[in-house]
C-alpha atoms as a PDB file:
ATOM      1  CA  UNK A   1      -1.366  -7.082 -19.571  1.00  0.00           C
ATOM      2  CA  UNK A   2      -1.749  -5.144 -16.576  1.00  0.00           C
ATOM      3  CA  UNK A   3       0.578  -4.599 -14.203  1.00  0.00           C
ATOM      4  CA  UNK A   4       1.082  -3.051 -10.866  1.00  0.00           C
ATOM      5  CA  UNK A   5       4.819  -1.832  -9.861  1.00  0.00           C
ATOM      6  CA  UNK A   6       5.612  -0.751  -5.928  1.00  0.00           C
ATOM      7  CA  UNK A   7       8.111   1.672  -5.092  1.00  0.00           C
ATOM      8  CA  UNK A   8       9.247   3.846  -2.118  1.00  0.00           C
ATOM      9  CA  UNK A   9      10.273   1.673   0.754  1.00  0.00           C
ATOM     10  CA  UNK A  10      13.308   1.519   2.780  1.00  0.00           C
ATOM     11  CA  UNK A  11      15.009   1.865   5.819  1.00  0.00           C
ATOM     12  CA  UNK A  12      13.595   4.592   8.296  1.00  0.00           C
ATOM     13  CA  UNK A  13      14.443   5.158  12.123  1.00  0.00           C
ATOM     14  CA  UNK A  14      11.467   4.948  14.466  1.00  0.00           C
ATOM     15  CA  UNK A  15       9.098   8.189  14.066  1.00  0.00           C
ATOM     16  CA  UNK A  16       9.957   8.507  10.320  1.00  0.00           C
ATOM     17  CA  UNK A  17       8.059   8.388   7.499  1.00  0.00           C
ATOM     18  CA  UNK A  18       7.546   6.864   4.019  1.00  0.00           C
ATOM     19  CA  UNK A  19       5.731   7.286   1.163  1.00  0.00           C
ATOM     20  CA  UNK A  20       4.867   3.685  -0.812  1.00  0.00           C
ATOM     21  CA  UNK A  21       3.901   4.007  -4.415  1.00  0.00           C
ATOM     22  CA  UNK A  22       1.884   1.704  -6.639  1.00  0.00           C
ATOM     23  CA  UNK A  23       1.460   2.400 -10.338  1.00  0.00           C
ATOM     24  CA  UNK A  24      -1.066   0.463 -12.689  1.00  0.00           C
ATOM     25  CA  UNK A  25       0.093  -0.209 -16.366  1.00  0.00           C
ATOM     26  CA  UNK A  26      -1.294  -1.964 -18.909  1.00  0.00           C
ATOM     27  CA  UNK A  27      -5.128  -1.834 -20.782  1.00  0.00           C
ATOM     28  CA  UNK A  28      -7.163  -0.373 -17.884  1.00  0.00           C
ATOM     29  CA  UNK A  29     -10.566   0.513 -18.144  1.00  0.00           C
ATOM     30  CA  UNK A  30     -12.118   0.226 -14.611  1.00  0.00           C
ATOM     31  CA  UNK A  31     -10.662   0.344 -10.783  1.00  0.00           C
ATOM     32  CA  UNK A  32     -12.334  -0.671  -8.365  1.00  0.00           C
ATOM     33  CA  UNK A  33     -11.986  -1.351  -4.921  1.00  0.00           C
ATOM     34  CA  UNK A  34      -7.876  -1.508  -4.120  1.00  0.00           C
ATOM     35  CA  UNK A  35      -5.402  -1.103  -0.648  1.00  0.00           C
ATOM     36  CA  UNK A  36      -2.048  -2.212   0.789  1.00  0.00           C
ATOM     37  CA  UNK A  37      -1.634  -5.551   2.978  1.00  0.00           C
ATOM     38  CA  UNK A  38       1.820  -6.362   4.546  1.00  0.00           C
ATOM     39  CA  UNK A  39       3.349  -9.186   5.836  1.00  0.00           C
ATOM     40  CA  UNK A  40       6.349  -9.197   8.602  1.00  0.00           C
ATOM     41  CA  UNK A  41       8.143 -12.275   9.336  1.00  0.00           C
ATOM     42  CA  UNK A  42       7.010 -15.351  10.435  1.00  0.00           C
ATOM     43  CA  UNK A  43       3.279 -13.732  10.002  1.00  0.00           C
ATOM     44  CA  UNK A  44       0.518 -14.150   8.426  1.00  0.00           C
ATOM     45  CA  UNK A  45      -0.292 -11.451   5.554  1.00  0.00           C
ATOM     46  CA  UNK A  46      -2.284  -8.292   7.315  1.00  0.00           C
ATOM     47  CA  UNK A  47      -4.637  -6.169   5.455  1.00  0.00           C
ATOM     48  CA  UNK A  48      -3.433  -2.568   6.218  1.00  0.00           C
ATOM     49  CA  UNK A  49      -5.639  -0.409   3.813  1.00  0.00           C
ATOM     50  CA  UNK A  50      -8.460  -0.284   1.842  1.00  0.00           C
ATOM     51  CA  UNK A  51      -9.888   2.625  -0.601  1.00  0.00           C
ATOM     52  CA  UNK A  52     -13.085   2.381  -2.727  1.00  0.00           C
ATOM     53  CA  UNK A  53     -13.638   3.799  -6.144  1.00  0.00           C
ATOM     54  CA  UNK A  54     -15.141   6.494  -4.560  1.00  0.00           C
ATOM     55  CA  UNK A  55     -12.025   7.280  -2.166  1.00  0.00           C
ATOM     56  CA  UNK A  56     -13.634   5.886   0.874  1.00  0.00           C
ATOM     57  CA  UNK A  57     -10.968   4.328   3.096  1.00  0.00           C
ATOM     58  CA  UNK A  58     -10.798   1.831   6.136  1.00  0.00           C
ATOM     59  CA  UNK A  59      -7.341   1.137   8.256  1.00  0.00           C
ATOM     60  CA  UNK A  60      -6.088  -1.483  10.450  1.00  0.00           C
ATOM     61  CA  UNK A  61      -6.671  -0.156  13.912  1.00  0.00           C
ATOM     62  CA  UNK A  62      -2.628  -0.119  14.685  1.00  0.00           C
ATOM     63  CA  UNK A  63      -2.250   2.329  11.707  1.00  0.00           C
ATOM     64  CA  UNK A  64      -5.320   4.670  12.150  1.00  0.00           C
ATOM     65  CA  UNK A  65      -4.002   8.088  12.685  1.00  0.00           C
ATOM     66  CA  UNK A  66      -0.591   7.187  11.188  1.00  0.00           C
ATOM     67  CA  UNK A  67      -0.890   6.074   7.940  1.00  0.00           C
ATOM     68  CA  UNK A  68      -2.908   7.788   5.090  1.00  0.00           C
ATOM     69  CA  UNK A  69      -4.147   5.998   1.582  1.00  0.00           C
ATOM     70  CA  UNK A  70      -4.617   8.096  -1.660  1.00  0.00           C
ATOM     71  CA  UNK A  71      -5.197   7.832  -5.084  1.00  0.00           C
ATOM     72  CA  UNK A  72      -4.162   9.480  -8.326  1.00  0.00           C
ATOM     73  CA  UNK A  73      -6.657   8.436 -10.717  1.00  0.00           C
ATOM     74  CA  UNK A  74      -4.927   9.850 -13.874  1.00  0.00           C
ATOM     75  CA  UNK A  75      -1.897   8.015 -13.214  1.00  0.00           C
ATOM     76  CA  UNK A  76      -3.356   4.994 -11.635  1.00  0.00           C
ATOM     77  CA  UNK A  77      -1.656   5.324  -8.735  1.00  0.00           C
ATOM     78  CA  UNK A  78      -1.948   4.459  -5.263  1.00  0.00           C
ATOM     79  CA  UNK A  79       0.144   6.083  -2.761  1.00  0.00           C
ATOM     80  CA  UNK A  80       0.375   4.965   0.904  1.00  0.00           C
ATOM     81  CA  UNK A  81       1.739   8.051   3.182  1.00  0.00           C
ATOM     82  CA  UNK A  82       2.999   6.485   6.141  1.00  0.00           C
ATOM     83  CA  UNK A  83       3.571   8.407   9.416  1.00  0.00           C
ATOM     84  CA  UNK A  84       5.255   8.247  13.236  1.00  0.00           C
ATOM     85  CA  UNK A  85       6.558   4.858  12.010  1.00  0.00           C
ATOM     86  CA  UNK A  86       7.157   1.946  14.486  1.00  0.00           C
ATOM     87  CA  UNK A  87       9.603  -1.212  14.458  1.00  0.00           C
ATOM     88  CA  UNK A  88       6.229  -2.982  14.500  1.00  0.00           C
ATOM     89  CA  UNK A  89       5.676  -1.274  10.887  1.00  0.00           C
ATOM     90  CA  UNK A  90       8.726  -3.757   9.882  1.00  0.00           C
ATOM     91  CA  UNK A  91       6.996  -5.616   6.941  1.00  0.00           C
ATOM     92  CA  UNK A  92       6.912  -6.354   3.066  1.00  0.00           C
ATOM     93  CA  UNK A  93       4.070  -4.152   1.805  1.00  0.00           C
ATOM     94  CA  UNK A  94       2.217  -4.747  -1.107  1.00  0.00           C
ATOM     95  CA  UNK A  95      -0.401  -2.979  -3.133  1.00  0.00           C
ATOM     96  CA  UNK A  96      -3.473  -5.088  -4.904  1.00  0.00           C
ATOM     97  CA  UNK A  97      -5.973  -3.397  -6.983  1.00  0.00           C
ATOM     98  CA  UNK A  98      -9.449  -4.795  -8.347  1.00  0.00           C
ATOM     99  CA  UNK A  99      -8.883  -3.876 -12.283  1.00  0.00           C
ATOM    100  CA  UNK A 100     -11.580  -4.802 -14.194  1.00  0.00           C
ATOM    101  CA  UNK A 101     -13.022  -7.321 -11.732  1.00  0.00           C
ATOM    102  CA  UNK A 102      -9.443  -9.209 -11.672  1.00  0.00           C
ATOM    103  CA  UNK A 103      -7.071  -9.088  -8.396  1.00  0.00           C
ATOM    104  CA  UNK A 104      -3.634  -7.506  -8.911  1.00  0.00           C
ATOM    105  CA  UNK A 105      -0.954  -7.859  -6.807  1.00  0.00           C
ATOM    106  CA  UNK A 106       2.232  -5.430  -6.968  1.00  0.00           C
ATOM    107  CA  UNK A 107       5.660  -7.154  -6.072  1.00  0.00           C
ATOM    108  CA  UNK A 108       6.116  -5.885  -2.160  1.00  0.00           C
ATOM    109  CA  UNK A 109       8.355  -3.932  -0.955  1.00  0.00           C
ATOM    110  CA  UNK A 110      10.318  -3.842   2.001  1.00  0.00           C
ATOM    111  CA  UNK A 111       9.541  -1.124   4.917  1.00  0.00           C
ATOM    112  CA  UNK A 112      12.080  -1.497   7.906  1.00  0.00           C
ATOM    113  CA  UNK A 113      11.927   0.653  10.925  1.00  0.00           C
ATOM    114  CA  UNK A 114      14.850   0.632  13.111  1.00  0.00           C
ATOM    115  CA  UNK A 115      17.539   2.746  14.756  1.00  0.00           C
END
């Protein structure tokens, strides 16, 4: 059973940073496409990242500049680096990765920017 586990959010004042984690476990043989979406409240979910197998990325245009996707392919990890962070950043963030040809989702976790 595969599953994906977030980690690394929290409570940052405006211009911080964070690093999100998201670590793949379980019988994995294949990943394919994969990013980070978040969702702030009262919103609708917002696709925020996206990296290909072959480490090509795309960005939302209000994080382009600030907010950097990576991988770890021995650990199956996706990483998130996120930079000059806004109250606008405010959100639940979760990972997804396309294992296989399934969709996985990682739990969220909560990025909140304020002084």
């Amino acid at each position: 059973q595969v599953q994906l586990v977030e980690s690394g959010g929290g409570l940052v004042q405006p211009g911080g940073s964070l690093r999100l984690s998201c670590a793949a476990s379980g019988m994995i043989f294949s990943i394919y496409e994969m990013g980070w979406h978040r969702q702030a409240p009262g919103k609708q979910r917002e696709l925020v990242a996206t990296m290909t197998s072959g480490g090509s990325t795309n960005y939302v245009d209000s994080v382009k500049g600030r907010f950097t996707a990576s991988r770890d392919n021995a650990k199956n990890t996706l990483y998130l680096q996120m930079n000059s962070l806004k109250p606008e950043d405010t959100a639940v963030y979760y990972c997804w990765m396309n294992i296989d040809s399934y969709e996985y989702w990682g739990q969220g976790t909560q990025v909140t920017v304020s002084s």
